[in-house]
C-alpha atoms as a PDB file:
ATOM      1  CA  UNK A   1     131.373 125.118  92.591  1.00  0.00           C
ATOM      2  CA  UNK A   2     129.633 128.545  92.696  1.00  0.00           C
ATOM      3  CA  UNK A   3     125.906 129.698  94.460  1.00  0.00           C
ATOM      4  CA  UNK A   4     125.021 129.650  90.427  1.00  0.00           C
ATOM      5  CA  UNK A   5     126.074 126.217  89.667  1.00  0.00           C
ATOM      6  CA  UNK A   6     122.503 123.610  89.993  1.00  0.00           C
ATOM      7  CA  UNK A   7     123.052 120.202  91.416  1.00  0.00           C
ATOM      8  CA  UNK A   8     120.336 117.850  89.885  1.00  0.00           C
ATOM      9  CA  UNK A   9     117.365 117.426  91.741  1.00  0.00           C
ATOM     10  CA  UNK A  10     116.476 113.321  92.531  1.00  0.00           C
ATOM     11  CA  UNK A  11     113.032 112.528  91.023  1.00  0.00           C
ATOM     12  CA  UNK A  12     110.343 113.071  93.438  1.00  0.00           C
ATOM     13  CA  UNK A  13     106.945 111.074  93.213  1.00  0.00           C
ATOM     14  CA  UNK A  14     103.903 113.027  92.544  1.00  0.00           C
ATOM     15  CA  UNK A  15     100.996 112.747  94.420  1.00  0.00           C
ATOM     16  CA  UNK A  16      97.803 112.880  92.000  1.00  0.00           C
ATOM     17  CA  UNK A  17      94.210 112.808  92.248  1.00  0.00           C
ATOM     18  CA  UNK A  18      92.778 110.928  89.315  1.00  0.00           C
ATOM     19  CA  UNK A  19      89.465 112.133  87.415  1.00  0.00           C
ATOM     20  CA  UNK A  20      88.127 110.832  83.884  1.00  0.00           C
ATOM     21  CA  UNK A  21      90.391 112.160  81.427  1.00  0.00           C
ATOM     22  CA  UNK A  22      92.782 114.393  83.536  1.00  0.00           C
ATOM     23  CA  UNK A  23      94.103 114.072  86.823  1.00  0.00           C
ATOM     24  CA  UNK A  24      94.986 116.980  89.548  1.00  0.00           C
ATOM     25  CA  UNK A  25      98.602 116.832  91.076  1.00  0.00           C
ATOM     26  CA  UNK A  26      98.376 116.955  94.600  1.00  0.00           C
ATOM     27  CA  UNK A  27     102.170 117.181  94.789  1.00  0.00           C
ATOM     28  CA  UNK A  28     104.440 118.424  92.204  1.00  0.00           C
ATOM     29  CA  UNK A  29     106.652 115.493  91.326  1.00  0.00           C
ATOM     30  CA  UNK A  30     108.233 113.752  88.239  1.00  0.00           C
ATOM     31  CA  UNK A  31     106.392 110.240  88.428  1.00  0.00           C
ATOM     32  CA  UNK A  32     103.623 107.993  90.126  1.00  0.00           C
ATOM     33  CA  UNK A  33     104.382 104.203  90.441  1.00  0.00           C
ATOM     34  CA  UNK A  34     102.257 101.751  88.903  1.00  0.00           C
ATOM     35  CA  UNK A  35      99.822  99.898  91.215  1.00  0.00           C
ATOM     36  CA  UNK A  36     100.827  96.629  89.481  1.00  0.00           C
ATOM     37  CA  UNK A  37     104.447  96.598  89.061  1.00  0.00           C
ATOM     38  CA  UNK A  38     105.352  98.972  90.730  1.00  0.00           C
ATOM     39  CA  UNK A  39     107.309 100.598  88.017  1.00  0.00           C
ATOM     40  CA  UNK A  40     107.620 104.303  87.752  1.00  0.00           C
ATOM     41  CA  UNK A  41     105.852 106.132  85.462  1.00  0.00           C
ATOM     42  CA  UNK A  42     106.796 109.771  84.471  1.00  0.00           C
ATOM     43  CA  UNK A  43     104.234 112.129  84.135  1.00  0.00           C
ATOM     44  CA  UNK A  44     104.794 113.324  80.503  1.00  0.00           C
ATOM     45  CA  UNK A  45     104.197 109.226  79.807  1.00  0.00           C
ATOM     46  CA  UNK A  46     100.908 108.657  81.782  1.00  0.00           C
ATOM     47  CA  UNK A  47      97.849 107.414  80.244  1.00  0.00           C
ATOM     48  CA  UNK A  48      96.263 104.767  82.169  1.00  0.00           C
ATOM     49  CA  UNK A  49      94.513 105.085  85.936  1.00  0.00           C
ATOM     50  CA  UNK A  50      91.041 103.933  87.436  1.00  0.00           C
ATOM     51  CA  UNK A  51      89.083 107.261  88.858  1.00  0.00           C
ATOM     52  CA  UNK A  52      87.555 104.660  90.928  1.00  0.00           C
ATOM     53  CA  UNK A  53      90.617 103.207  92.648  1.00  0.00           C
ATOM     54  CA  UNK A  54      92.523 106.031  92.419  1.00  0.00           C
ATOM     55  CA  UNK A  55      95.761 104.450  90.966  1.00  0.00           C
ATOM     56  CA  UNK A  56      97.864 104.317  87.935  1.00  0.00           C
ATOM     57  CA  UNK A  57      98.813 101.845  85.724  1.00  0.00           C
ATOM     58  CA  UNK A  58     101.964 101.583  83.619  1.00  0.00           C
ATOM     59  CA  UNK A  59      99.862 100.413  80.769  1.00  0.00           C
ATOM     60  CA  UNK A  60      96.649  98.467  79.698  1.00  0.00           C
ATOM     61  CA  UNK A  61      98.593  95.096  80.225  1.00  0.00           C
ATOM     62  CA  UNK A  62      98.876  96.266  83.721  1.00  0.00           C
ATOM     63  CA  UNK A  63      95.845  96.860  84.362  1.00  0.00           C
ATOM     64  CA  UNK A  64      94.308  93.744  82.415  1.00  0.00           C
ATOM     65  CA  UNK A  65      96.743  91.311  84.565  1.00  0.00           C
ATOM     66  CA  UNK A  66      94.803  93.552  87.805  1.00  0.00           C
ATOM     67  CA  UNK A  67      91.356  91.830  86.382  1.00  0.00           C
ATOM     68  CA  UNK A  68      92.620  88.796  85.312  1.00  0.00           C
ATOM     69  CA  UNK A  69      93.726  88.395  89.103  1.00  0.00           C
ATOM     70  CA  UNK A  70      90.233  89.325  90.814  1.00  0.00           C
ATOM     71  CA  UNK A  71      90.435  93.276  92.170  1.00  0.00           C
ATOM     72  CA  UNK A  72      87.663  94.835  90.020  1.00  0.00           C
ATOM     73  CA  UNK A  73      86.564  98.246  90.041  1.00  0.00           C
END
């Protein structure tokens, strides 16, 4: 192995503030977890977060099974 050679980076969780219809990474990273599952969600794949919370979601399911259970917002 040589100073040229790269060794693969782990994935590193982004930190992201969340506005309506973009969001602004705090910290550069490769995913956010989902506030329901818990399941990681890469960047590139991320659709689904509540401005108001603050949060992401790994999809609509997610975040339906959130209302169904009583947090609102």
């Amino acid at each position: 192995m040589n100073r040229f050679e790269r060794h693969p980076q782990p994935a590193v969780e982004a930190e992201l503030e969340y506005r309506d219809g973009e969001y602004r990474v705090r910290k550069a990273g490769a995913f956010v977890r989902c506030a329901v599952t818990g399941e990681a969600i890469p960047l590139e794949e991320l659709r689904y977060w509540s401005v108001d919370r603050q949060e992401a979601y790994s999809g609509p399911e997610a975040r339906m099974k959130l209302l169904r259970a009583g947090r609102r917002s």
